[in-house]
N, C-alpha and C. Protein backbone atom coordinates (compact mmCIF):
# COMPACT_ATOMS: atom_id res chain seq x y z
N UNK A 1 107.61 208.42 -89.84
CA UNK A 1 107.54 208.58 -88.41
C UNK A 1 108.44 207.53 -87.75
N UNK A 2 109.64 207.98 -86.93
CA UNK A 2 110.23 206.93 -86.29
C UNK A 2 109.67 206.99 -84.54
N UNK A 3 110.01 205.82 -84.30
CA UNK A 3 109.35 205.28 -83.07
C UNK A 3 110.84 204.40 -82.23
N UNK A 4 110.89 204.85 -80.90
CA UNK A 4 111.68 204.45 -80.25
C UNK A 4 110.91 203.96 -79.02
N UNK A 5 111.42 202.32 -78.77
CA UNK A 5 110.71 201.63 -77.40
C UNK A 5 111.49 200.44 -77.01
N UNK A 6 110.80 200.54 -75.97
CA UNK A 6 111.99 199.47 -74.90
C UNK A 6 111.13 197.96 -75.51
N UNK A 7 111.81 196.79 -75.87
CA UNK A 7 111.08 195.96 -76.24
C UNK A 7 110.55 194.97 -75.17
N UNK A 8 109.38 194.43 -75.63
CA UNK A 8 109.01 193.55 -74.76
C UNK A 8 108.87 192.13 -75.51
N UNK A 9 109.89 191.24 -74.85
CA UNK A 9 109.90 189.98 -75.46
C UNK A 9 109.12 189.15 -75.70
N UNK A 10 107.79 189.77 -74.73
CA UNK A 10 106.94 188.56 -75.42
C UNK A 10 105.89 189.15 -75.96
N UNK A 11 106.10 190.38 -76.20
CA UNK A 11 105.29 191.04 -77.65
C UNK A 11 105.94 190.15 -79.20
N UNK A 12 105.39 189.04 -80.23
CA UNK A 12 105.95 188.36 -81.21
C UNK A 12 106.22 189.40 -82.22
N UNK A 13 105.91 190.72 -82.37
CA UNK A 13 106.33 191.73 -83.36
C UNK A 13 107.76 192.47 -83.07
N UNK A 14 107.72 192.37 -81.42
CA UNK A 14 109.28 192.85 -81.05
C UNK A 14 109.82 191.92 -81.04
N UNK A 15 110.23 190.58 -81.09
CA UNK A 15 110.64 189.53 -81.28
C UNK A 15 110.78 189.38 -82.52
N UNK A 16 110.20 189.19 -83.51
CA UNK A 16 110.47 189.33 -84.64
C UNK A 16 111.38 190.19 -85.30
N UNK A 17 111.07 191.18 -84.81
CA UNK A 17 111.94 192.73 -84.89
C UNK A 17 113.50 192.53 -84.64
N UNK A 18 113.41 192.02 -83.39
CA UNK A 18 114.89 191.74 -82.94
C UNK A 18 115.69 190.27 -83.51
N UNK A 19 115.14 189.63 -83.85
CA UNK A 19 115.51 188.25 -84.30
C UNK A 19 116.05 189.11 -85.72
N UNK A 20 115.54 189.75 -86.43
CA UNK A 20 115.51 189.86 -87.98
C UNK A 20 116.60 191.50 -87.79
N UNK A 21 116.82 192.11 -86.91
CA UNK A 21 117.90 193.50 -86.78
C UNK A 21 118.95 192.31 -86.33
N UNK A 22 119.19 191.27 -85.87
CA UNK A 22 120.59 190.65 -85.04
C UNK A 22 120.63 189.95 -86.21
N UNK A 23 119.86 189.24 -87.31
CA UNK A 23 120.53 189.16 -88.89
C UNK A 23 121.04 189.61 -89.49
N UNK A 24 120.49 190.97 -89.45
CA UNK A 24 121.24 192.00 -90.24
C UNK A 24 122.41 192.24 -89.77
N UNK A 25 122.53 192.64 -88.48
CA UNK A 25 123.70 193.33 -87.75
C UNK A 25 124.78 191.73 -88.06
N UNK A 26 124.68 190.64 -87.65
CA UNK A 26 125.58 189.25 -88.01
C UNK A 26 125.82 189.42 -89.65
N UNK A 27 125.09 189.36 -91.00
CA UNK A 27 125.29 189.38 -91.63
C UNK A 27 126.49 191.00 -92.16
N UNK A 28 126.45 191.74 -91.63
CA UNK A 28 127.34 193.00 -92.02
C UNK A 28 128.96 192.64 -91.31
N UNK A 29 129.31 193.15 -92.37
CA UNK A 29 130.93 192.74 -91.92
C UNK A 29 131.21 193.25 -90.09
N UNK A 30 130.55 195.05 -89.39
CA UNK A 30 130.88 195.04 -88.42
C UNK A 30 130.53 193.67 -87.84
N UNK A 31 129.29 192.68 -87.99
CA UNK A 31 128.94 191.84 -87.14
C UNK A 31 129.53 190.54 -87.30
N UNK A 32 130.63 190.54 -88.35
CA UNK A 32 131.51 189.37 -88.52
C UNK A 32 131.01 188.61 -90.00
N UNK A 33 129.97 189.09 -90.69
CA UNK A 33 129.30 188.91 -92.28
C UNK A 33 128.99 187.27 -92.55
N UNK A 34 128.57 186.84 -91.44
CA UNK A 34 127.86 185.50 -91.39
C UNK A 34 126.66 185.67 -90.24
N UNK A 35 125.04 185.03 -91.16
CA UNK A 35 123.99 185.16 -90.53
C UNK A 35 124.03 183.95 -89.15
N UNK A 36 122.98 184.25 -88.14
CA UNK A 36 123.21 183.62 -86.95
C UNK A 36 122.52 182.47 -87.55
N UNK A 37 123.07 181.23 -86.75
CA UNK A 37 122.26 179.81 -87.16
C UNK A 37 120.93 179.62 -86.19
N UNK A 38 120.31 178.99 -86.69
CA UNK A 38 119.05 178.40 -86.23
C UNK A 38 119.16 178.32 -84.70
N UNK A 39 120.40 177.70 -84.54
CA UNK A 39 119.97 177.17 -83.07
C UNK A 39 120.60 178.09 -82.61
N UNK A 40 120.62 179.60 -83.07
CA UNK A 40 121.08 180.86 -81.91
C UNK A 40 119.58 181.40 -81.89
N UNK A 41 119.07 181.53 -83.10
CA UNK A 41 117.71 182.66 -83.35
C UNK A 41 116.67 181.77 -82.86
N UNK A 42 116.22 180.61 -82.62
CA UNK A 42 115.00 180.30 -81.92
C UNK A 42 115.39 179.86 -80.57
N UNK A 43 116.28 180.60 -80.07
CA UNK A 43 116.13 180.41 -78.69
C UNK A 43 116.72 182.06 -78.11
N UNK A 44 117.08 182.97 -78.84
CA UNK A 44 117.12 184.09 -78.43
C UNK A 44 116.44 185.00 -77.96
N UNK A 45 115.11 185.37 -78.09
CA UNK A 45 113.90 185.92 -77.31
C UNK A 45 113.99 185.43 -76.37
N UNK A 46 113.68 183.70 -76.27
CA UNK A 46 113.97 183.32 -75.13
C UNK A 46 114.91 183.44 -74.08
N UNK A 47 115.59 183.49 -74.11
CA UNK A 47 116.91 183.31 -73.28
C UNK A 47 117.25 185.35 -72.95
N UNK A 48 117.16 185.99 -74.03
CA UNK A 48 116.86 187.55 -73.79
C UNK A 48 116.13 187.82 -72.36
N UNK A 49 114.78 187.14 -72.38
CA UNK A 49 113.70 187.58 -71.09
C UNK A 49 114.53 187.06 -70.08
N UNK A 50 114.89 185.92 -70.26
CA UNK A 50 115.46 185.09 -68.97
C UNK A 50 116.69 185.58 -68.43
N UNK A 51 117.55 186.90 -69.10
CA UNK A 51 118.55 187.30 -68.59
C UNK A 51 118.69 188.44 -67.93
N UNK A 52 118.14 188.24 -66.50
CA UNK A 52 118.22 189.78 -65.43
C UNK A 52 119.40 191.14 -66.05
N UNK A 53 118.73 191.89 -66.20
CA UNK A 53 118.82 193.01 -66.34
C UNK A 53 119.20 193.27 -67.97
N UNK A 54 118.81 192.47 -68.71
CA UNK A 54 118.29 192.21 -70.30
C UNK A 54 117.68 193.99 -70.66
N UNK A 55 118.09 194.38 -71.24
CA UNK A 55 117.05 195.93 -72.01
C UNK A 55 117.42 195.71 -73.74
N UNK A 56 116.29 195.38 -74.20
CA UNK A 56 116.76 195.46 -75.69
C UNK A 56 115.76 197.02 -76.12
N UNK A 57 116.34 197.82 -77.36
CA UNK A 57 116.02 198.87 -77.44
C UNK A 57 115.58 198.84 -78.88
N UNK A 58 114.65 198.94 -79.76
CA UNK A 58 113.95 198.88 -81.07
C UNK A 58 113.53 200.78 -81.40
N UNK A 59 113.76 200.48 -82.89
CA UNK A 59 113.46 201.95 -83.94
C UNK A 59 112.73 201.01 -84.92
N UNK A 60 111.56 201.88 -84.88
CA UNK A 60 110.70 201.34 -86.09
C UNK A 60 110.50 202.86 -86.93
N UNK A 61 110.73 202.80 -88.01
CA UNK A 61 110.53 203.85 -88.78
C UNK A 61 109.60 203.19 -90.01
N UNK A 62 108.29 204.45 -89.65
CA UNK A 62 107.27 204.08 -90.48
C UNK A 62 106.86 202.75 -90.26
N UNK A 63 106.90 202.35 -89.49
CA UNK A 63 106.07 201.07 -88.98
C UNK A 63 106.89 199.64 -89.25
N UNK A 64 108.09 199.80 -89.45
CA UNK A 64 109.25 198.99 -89.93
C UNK A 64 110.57 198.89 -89.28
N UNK A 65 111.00 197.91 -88.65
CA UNK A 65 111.96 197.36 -87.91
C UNK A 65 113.28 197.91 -88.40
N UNK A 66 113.61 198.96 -87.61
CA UNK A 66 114.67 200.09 -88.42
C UNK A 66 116.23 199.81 -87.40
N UNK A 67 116.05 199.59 -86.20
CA UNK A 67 117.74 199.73 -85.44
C UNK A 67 117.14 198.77 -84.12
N UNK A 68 117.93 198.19 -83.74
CA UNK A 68 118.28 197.96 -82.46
C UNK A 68 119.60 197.73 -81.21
N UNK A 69 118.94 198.40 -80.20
CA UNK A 69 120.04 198.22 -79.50
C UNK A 69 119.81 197.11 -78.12
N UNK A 70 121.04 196.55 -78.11
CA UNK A 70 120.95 195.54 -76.52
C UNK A 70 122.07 195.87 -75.68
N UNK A 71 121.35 195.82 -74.21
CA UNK A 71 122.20 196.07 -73.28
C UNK A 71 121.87 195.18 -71.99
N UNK A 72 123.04 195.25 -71.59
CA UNK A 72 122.70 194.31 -70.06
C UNK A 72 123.60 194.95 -68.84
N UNK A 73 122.95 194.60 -68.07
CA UNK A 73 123.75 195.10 -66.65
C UNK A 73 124.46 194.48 -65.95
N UNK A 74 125.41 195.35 -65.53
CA UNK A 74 126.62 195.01 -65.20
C UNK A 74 126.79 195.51 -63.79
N UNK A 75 127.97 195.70 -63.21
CA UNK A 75 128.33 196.27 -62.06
C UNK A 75 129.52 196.77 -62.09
N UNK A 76 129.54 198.20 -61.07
CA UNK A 76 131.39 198.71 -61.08
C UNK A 76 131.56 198.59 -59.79
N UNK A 77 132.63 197.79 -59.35
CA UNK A 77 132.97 197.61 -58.26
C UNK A 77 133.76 198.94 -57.50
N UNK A 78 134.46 199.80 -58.36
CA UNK A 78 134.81 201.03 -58.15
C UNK A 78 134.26 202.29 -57.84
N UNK A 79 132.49 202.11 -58.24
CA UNK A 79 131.45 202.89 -57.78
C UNK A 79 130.47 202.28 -56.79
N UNK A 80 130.88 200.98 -56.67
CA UNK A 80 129.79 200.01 -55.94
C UNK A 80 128.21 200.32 -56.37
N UNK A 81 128.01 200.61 -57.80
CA UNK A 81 127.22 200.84 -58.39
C UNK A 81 126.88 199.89 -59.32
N UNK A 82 125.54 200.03 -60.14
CA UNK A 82 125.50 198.90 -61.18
C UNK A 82 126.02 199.96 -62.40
N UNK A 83 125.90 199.21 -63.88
CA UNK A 83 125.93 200.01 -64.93
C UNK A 83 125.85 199.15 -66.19
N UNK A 84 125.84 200.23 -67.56
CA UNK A 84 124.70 199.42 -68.15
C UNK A 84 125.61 198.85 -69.32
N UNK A 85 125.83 197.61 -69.93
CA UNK A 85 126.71 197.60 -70.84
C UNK A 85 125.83 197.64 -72.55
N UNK A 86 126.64 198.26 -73.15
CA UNK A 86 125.77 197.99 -74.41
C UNK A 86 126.65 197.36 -75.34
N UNK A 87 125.88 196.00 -75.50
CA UNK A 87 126.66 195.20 -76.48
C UNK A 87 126.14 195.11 -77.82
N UNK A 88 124.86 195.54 -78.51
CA UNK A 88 124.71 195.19 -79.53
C UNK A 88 124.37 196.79 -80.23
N UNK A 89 124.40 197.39 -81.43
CA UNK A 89 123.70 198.29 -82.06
C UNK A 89 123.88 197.84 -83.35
N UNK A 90 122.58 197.83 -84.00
CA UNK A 90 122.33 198.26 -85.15
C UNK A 90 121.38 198.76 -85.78
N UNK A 91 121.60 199.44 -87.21
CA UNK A 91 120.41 200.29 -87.42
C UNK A 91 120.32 199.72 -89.24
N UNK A 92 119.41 199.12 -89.76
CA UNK A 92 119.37 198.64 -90.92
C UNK A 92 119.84 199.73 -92.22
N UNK A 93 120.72 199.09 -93.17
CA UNK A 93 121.03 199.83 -94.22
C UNK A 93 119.98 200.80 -94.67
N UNK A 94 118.92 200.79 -94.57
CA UNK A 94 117.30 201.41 -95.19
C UNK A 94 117.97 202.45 -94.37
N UNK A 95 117.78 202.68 -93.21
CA UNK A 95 117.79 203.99 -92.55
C UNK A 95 118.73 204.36 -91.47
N UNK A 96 120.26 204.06 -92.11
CA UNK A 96 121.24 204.75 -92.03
C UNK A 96 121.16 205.94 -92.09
N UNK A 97 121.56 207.24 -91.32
CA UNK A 97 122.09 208.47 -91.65
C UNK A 97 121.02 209.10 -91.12
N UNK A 98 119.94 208.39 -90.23
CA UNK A 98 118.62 209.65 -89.96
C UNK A 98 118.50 209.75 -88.44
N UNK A 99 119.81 209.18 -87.74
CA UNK A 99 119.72 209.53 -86.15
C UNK A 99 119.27 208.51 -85.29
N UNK A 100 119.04 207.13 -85.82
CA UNK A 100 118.35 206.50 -85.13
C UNK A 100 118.96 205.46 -84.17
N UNK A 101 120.61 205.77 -84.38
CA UNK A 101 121.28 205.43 -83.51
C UNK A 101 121.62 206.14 -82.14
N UNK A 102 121.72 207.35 -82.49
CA UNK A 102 121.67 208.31 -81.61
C UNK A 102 120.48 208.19 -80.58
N UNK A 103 119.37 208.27 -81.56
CA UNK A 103 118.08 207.79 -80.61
C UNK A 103 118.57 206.76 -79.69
N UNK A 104 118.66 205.76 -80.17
CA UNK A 104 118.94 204.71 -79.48
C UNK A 104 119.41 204.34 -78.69
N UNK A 105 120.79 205.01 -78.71
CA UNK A 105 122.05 205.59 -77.46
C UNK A 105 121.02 206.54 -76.08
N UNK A 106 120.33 207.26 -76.69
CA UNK A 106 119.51 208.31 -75.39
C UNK A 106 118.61 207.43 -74.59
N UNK A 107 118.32 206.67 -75.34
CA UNK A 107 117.47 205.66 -74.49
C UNK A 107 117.65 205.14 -73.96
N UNK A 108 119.08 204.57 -74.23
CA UNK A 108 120.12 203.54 -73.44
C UNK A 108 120.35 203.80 -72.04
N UNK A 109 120.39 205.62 -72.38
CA UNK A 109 121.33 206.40 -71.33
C UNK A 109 120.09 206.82 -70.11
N UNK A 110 118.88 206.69 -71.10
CA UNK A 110 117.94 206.84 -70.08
C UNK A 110 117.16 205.80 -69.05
N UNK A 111 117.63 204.34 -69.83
CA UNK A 111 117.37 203.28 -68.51
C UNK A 111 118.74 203.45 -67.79
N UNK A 112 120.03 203.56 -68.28
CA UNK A 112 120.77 203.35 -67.40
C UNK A 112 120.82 204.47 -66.10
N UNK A 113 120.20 205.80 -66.42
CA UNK A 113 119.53 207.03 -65.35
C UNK A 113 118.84 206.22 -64.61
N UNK A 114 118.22 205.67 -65.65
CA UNK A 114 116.72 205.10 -63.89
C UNK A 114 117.14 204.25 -63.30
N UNK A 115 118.06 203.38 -63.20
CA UNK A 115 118.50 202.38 -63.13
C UNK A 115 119.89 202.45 -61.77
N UNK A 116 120.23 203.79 -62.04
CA UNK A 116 121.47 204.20 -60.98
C UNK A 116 122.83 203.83 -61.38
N UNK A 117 122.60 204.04 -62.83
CA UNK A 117 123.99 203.54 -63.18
C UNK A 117 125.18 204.52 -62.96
N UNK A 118 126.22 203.74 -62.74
CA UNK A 118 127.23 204.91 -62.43
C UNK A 118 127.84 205.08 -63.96
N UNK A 119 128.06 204.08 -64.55
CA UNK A 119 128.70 204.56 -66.13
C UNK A 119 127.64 203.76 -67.26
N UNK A 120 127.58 203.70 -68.41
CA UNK A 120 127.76 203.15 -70.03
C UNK A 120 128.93 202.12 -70.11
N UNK A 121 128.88 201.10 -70.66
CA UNK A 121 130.41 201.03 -71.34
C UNK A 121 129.50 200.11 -73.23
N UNK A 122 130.85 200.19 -73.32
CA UNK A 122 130.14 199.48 -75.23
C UNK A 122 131.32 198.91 -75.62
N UNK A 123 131.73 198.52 -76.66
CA UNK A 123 133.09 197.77 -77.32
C UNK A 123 132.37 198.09 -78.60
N UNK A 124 133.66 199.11 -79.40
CA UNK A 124 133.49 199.11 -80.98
C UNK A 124 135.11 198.85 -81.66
N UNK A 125 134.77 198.45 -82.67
CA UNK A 125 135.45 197.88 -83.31
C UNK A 125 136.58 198.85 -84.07
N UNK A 126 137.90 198.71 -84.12
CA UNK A 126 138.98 199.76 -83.99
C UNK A 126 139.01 200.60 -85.73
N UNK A 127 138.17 199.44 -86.70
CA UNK A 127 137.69 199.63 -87.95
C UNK A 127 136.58 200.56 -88.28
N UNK A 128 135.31 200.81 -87.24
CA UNK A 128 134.30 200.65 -86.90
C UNK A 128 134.24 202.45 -87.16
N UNK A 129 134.91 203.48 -88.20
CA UNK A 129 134.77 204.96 -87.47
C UNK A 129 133.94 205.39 -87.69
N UNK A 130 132.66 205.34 -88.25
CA UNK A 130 131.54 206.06 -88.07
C UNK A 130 130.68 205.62 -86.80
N UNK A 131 131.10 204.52 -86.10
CA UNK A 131 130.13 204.57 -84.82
C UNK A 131 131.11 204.95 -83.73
N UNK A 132 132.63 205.23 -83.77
CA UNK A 132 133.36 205.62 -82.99
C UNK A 132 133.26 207.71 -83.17
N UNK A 133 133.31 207.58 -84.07
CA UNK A 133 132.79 209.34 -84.18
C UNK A 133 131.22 209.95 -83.51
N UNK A 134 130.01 208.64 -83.67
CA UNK A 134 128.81 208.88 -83.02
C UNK A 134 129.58 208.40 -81.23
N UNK A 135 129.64 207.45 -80.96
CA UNK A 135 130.09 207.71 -79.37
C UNK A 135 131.06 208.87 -78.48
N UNK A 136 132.15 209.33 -79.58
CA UNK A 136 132.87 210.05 -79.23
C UNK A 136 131.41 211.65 -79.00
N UNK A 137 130.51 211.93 -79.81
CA UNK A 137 130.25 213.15 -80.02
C UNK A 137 129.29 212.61 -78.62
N UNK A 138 128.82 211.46 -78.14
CA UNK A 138 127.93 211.49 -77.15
C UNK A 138 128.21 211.58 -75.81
N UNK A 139 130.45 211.57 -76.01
CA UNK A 139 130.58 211.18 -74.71
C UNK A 139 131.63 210.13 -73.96
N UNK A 140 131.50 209.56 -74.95
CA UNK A 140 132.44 208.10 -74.50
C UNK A 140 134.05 208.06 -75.08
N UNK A 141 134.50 207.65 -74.93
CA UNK A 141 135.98 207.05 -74.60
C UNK A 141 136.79 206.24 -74.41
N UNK A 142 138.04 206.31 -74.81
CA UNK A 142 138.55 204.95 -74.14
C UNK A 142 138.77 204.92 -72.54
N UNK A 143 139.14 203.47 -72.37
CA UNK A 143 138.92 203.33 -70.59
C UNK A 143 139.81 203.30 -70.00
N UNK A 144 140.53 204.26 -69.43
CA UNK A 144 142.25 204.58 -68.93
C UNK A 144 141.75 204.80 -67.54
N UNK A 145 142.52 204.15 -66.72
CA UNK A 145 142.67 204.36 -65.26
C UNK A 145 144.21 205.86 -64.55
N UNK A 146 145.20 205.17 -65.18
CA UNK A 146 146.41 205.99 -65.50
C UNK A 146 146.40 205.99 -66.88
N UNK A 147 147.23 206.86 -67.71
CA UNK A 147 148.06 207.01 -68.94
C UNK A 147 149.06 206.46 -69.09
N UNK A 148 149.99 206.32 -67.80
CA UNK A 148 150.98 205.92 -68.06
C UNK A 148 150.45 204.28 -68.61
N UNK A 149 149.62 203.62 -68.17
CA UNK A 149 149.29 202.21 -67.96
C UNK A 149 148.32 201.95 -69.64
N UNK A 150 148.09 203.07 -70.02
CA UNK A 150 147.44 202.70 -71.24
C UNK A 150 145.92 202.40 -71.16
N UNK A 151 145.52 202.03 -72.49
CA UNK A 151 144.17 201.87 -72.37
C UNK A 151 143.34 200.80 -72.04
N UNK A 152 142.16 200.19 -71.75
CA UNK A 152 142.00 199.22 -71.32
C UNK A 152 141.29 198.54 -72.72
N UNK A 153 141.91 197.11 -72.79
CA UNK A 153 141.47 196.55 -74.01
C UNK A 153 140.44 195.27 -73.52
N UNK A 154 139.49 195.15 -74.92
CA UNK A 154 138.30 193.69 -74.56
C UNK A 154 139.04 192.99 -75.37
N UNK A 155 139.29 191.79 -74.51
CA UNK A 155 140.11 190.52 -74.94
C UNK A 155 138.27 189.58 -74.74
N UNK A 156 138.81 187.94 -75.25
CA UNK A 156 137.96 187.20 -74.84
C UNK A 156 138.35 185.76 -75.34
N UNK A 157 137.82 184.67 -74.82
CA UNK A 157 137.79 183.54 -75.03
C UNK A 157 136.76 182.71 -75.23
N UNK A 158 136.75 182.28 -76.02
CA UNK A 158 135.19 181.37 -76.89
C UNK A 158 135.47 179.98 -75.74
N UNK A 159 134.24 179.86 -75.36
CA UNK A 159 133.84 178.26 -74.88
C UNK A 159 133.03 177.69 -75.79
């Protein structure tokens, strides 16, 4: 039986849940194949609640911490709308291949409905084609304003 729910951080089983799916997802090469250190994971629940418009998204299959997704909100100044970004997915090697990403994505799509979002956005990795083939079939795209101007790329800088 899989189970899809919006987590609540200060439930210690969804906390747990999510502390131990953002291991997994860090330890896998998409997540860069080094586990998070100490002083990221005992202060992450924390700092999760404390971040307005925080939605983390949990799959428990069979009563077991199976995928998660995180998202936070954003804004489009072009819709003068908010919208929802999703920065984290993962779904544990155990239960790969049974939809529970997909799940996960609908749920996404369904706070960002209640929510008034005008778009989604996500960043996957150009290596990444089995979760670029699941976004493509849900919808998503790259982010072109013109063609002529190309696509829009996530750059970034570490502090």
């Amino acid at each position: 039986m899989t189970e899809i729910i919006r987590a609540d951080y200060l439930n210690p089983v969804h906390a747990k849940a999510i502390v131990a799916l953002m291991q997994t997802y860090a330890r896998d090469i998409m997540g860069g194949g080094d586990a998070l250190p100490l002083e990221v994971t005992s202060v992450l629940i924390e700092r999760l609640a404390a971040t307005p418009g925080a939605v983390s998204i949990l799959a428990f299959a069979n009563g077991q911490p199976a995928g998660l997704l995180n998202a936070f909100a954003g804004f489009s100044t072009f819709a003068a709308r908010p919208l929802l970004n999703i920065h984290d997915v993962v779904v544990a090697p155990a239960f790969r291949g049974q939809g529970l990403a997909r799940a996960l994505m609908a749920e996404a799509e369904t706070v960002a409905r209640e929510r008034g979002c005008a778009k989604l956005t996500l960043e996957v990795l150009e290596g990444n084609a089995t979760a670029q083939r699941l976004y493509r079939s849900l919808g998503y795209g790259d982010y072109v304003l013109d063609p002529e101007m190309g696509r829009a790329l996530f750059w970034q800088k570490r502090l």
